[in-house]
Each structure stands twice: as structure tokens, then as C-alpha cells.
Protein backbone atom coordinates (compact mmCIF):
# COMPACT_ATOMS: atom_id res chain seq x y z
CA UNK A 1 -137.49 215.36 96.52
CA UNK A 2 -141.16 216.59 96.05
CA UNK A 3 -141.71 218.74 93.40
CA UNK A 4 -144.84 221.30 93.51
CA UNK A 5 -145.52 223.94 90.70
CA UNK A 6 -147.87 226.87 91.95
CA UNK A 7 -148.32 230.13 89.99
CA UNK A 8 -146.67 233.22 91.96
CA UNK A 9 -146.97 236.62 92.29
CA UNK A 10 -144.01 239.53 93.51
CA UNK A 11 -145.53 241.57 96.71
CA UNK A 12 -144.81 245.09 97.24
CA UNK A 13 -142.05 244.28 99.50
CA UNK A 14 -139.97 242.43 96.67
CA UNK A 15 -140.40 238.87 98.21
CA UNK A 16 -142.35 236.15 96.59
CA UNK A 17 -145.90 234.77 97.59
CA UNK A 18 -146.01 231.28 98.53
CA UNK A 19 -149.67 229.58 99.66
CA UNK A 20 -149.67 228.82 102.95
CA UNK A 21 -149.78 224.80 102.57
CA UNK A 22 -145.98 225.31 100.99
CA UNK A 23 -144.57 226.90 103.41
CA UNK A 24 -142.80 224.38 105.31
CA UNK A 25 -139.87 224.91 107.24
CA UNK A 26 -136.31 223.97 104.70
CA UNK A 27 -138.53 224.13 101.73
CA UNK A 28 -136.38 225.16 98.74
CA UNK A 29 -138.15 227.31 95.77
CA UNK A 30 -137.01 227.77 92.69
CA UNK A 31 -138.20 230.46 90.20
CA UNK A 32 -138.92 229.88 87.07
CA UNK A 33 -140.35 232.93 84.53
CA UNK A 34 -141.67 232.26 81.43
CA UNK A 35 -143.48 235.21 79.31
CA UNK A 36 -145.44 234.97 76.28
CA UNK A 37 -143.45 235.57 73.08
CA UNK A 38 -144.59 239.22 72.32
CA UNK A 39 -143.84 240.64 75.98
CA UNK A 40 -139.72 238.66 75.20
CA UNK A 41 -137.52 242.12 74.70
CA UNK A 42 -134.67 241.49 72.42
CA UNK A 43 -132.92 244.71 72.07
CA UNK A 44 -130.30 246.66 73.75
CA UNK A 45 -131.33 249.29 76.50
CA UNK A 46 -131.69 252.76 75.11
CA UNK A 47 -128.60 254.82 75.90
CA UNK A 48 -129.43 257.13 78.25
CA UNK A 49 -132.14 256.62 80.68
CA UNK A 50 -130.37 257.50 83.58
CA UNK A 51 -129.57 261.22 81.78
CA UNK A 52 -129.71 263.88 84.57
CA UNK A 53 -130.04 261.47 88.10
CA UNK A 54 -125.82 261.42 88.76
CA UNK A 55 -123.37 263.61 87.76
CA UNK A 56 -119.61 261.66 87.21
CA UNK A 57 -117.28 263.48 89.04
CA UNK A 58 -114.13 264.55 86.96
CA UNK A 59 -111.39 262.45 88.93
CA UNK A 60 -113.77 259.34 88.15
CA UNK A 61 -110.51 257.75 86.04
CA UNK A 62 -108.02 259.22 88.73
CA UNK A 63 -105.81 256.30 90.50
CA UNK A 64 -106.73 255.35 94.19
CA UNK A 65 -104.85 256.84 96.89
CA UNK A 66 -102.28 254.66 97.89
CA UNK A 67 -103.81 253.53 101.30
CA UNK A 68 -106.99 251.88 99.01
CA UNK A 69 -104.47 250.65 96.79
CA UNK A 70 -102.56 249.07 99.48
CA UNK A 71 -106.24 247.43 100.91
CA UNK A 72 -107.05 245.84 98.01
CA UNK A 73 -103.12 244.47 97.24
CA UNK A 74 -102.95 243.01 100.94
């Protein structure tokens, strides 16, 4: 296997650039990130940050109606 390192960037549409002379038909990428130490986030997520975008409905811990129970049990 060859092995080629290239620095990357993420397009607007979510896929990965690759220079042209890499991309070869059955060529298999692999992504490696690294960041520098003081951009590394080591805490939780703050609780909350979705406050106010979905409202859980109140028969969110209901059971399943027995036809969806009955899909999932085969």
C-alpha cells in the first residue's frame, strides 16, 4: 500500500478536498485530525443549548402501540 499525507480542508458541501493527483479511482482516505493543545475541549456540553428548538411531547415515555411493538419483536 502507498501511503500519501496531504493537508485537507472540509468544503461547504461537507465532503473533503482531495488534490487532483490523489484522486485515483479505489483510493482509500483516511482522516486523521490533530488540533493544537489549547483549541482540545475537555469539558462536558453545557446543558441546554438546544432550549426552545423542540418541544417533547407528553406521551414521549408512553409504550408503542402494539402493531410497532409487534415490528420490532418479529
Amino acid at each position: 500500500m502507498h501511503e500519501v499525507v496531504f493537508k485537507s480542508q472540509l468544503l461547504k458541501d461537507g465532503h473533503l478536498y482531495c488534490p487532483k493527483e490523489y484522486a485515483i479511482p479505489k483510493a482509500e482516505f483516511k482522516v486523521i485530525v490533530s488540533l493544537p493543545d489549547e483549541e482540545v475541549i475537555n469539558s462536558a456540553r453545557p446543558f441546554g443549548l438546544c432550549k426552545g428548538e423542540f418541544h417533547v411531547p407528553d406521551d414521549f415515555d408512553a409504550p408503542l402501540p402494539e402493531n410497532i411493538v409487534k415490528e420490532f419483536e418479529g
